[in-house]
C-alpha atoms as a PDB file:
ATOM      1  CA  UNK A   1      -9.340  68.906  17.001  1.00  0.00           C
ATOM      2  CA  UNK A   2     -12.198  66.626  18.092  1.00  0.00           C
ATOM      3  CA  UNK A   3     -13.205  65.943  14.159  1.00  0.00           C
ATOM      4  CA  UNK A   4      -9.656  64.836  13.844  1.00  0.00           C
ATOM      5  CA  UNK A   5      -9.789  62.443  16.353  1.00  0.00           C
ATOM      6  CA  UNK A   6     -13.348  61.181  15.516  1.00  0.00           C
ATOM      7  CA  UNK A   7     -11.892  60.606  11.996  1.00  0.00           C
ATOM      8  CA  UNK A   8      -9.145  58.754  13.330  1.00  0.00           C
ATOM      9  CA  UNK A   9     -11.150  56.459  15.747  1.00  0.00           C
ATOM     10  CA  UNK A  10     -13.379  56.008  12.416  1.00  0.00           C
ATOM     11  CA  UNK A  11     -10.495  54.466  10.137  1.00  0.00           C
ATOM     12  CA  UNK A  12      -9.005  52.837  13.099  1.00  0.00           C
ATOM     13  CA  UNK A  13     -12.709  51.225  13.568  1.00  0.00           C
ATOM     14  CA  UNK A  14     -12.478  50.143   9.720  1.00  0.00           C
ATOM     15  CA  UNK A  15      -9.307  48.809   9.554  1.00  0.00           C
ATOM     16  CA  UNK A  16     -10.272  46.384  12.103  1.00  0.00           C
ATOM     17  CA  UNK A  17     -13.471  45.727  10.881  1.00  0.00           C
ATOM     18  CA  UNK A  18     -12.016  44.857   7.392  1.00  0.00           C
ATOM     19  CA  UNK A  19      -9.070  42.673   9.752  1.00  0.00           C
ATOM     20  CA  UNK A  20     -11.574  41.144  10.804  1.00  0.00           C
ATOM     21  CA  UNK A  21     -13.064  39.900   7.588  1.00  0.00           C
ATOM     22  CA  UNK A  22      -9.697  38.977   6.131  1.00  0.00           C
ATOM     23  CA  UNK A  23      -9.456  36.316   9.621  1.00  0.00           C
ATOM     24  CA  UNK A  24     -12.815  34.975   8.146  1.00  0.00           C
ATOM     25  CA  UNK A  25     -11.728  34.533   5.055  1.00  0.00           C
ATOM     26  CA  UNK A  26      -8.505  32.761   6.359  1.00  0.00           C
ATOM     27  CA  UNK A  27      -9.779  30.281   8.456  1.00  0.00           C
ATOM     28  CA  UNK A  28     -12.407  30.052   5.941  1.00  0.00           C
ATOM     29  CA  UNK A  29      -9.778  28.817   3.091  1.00  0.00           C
ATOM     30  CA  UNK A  30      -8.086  27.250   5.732  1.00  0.00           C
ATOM     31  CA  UNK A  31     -10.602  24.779   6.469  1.00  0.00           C
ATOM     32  CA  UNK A  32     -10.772  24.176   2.569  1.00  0.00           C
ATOM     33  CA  UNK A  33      -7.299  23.033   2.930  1.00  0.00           C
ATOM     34  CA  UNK A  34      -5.492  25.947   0.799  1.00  0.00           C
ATOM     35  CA  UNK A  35      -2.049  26.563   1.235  1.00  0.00           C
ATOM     36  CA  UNK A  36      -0.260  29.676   2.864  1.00  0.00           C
ATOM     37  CA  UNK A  37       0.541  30.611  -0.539  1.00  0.00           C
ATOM     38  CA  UNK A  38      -2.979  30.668  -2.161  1.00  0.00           C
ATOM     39  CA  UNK A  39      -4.226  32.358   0.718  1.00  0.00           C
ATOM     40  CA  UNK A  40      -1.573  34.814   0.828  1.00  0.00           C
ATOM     41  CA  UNK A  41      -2.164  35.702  -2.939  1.00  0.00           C
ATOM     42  CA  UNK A  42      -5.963  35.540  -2.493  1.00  0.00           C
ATOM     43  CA  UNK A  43      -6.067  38.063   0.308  1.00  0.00           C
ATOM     44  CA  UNK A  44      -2.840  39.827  -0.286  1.00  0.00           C
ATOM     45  CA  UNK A  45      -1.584  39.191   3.515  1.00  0.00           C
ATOM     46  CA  UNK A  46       1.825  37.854   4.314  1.00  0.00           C
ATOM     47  CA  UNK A  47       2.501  34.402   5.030  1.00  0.00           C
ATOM     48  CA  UNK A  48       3.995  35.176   8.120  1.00  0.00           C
ATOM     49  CA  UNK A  49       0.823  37.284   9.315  1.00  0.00           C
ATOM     50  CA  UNK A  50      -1.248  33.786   8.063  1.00  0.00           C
ATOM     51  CA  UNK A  51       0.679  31.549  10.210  1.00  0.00           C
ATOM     52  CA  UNK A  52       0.331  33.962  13.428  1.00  0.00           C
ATOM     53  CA  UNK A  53      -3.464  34.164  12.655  1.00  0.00           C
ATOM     54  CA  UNK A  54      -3.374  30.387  12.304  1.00  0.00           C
ATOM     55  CA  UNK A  55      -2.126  29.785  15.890  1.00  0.00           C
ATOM     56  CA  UNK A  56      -4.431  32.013  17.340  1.00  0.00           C
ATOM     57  CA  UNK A  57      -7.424  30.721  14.927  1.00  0.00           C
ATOM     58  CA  UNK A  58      -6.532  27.204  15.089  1.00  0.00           C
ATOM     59  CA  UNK A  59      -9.653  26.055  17.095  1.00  0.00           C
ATOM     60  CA  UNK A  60     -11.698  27.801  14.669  1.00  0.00           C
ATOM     61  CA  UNK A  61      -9.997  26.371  11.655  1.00  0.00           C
ATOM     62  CA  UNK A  62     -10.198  22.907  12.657  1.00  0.00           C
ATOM     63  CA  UNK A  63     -14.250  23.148  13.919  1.00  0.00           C
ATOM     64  CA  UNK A  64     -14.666  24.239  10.666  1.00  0.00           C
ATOM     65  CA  UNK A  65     -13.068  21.887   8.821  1.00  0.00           C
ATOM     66  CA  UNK A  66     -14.657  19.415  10.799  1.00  0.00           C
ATOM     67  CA  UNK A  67     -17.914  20.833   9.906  1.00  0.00           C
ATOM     68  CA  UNK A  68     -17.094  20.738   6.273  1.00  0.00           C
ATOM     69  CA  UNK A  69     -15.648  17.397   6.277  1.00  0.00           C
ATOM     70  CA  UNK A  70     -19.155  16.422   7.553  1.00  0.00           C
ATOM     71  CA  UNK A  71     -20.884  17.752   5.320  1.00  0.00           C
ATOM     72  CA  UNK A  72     -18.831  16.463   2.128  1.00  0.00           C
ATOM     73  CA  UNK A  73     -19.773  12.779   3.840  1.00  0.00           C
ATOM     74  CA  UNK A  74     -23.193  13.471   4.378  1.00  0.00           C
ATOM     75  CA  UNK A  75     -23.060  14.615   0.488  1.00  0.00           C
ATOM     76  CA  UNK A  76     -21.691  11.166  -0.377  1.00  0.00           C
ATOM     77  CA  UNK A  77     -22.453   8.659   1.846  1.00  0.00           C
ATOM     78  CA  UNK A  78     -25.982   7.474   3.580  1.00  0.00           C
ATOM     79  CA  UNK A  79     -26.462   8.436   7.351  1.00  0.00           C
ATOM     80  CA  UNK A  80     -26.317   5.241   9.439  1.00  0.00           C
ATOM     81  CA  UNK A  81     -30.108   5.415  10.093  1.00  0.00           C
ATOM     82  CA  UNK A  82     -30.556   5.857   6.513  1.00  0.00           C
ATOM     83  CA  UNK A  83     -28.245   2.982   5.712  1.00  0.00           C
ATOM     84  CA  UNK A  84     -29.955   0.701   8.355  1.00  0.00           C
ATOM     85  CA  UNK A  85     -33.394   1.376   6.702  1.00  0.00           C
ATOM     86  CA  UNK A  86     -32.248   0.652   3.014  1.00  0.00           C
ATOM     87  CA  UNK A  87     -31.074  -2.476   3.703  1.00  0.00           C
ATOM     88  CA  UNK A  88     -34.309  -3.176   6.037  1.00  0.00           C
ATOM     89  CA  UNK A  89     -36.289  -2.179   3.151  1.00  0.00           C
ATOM     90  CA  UNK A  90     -33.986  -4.432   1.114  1.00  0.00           C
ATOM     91  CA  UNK A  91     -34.557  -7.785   2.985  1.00  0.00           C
ATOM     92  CA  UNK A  92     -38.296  -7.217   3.460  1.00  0.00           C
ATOM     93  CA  UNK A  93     -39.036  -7.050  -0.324  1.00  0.00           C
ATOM     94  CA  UNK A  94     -36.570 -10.235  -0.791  1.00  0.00           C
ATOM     95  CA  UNK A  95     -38.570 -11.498   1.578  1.00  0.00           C
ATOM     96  CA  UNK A  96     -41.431 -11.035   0.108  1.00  0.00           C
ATOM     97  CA  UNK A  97     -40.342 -11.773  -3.417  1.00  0.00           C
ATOM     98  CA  UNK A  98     -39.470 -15.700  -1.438  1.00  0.00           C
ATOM     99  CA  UNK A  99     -43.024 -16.074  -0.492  1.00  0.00           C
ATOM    100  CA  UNK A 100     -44.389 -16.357  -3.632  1.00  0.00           C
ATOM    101  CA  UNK A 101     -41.646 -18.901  -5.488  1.00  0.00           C
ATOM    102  CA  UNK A 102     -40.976 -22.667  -4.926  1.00  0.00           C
ATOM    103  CA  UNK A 103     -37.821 -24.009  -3.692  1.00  0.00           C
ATOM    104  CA  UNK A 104     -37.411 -25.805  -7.107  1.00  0.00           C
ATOM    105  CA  UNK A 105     -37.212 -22.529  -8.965  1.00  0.00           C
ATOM    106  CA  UNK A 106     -33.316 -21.850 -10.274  1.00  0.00           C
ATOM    107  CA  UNK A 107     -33.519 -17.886  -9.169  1.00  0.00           C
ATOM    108  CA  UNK A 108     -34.550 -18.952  -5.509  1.00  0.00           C
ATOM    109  CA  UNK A 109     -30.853 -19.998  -4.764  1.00  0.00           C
ATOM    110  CA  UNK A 110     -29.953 -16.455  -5.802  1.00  0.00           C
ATOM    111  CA  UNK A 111     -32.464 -14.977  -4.132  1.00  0.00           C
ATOM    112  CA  UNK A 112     -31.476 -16.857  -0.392  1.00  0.00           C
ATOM    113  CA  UNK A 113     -28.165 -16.340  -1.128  1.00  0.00           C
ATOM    114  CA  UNK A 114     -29.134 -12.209  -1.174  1.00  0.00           C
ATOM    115  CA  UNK A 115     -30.931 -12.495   1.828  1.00  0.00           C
ATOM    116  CA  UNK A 116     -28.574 -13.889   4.036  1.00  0.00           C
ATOM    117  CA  UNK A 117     -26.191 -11.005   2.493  1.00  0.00           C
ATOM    118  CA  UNK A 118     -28.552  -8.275   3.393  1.00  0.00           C
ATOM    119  CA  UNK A 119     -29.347 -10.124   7.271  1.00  0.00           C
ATOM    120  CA  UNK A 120     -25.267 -10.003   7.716  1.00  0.00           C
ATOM    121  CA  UNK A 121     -24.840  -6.196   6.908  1.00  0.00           C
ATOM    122  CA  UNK A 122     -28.087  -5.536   8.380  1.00  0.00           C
ATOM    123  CA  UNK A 123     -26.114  -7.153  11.096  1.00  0.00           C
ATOM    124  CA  UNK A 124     -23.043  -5.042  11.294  1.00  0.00           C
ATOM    125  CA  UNK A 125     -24.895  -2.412  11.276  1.00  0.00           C
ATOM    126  CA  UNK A 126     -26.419  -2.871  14.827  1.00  0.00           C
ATOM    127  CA  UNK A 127     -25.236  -0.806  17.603  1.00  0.00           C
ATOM    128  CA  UNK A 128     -25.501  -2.035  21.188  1.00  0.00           C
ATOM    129  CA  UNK A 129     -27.510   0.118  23.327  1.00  0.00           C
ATOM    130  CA  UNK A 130     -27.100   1.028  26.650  1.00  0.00           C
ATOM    131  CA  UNK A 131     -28.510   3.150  29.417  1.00  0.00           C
ATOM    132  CA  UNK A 132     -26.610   6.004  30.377  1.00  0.00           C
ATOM    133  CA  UNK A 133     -24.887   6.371  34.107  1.00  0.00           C
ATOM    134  CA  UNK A 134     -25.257   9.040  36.365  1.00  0.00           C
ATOM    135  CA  UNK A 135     -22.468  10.899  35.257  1.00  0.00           C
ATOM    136  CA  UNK A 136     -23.287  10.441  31.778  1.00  0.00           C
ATOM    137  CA  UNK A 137     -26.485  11.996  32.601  1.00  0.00           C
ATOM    138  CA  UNK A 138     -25.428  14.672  34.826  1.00  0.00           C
ATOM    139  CA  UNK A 139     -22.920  15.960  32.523  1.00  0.00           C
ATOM    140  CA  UNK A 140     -25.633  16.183  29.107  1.00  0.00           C
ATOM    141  CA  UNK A 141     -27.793  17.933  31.817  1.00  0.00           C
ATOM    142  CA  UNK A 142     -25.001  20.649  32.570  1.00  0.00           C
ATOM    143  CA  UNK A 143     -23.768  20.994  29.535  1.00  0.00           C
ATOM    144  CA  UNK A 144     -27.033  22.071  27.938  1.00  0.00           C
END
């Protein structure tokens, strides 16, 4: 009698277990913006069952598609820092290049003209610093 029961608890254990993965997999393809259809195919779970696990999963669907909505920009787009250092980079070697021509040269026009484009987005790219209050402080201090 107890071998039946430890068999039992062991399938029970396994069917969760393999529940378990099929929630991963859901919010998963969830995240990647598939439709209850698709996913219902895909993991051959009811549509119904995929709309109660997306209530209950809902916080972990949308950190995760937050997460890969991150990446996919990072993919595609320069980080801020990055963008504020290209464009540094950028002005310095106009810059440079205006050093060593005469204002009577054609290209010189050109070249100003490019410099006071790279100064105006090296100018919206500036972000006003500030110090942080005491409750700003006191609540990154107890939240790490």
């Amino acid at each position: 009698m107890d071998t039946d029961k430890a068999v039992t608890d062991t399938i029970i254990i396994h069917e969760e277990e393999g529940r378990q993965e099929l929630k991963t997999q859901f919010i998963e393809l969830r995240a990647k913006g598939l439709s209850y259809q698709k996913i219902s195919r895909r993991l051959k779970v009811s549509k119904s069952t995929l709309a109660n696990w997306s209530a209950e999963l809902e916080g972990e669907i949308a950190s995760l598609r937050a997460m890969e909505l991150e990446a996919l920009y990072e993919r595609h787009y320069l980080t801020k820092e990055a963008r504020i250092k290209l464009l540094g980079d950028q002005v310095r070697a106009i810059q440079e290049e205006l050093k060593t021509r005469s204002l009577d040269q054609v290209s010189t026009e050109k070249l100003l003209e490019m410099e006071l484009k790279m100064l105006q987005a090296l100018k919206e790219e500036h972000v006003e610093v500030r110090p942080l209050s005491d409750y700003e402080r006191s609540v990154l201090k107890d939240g790490s």
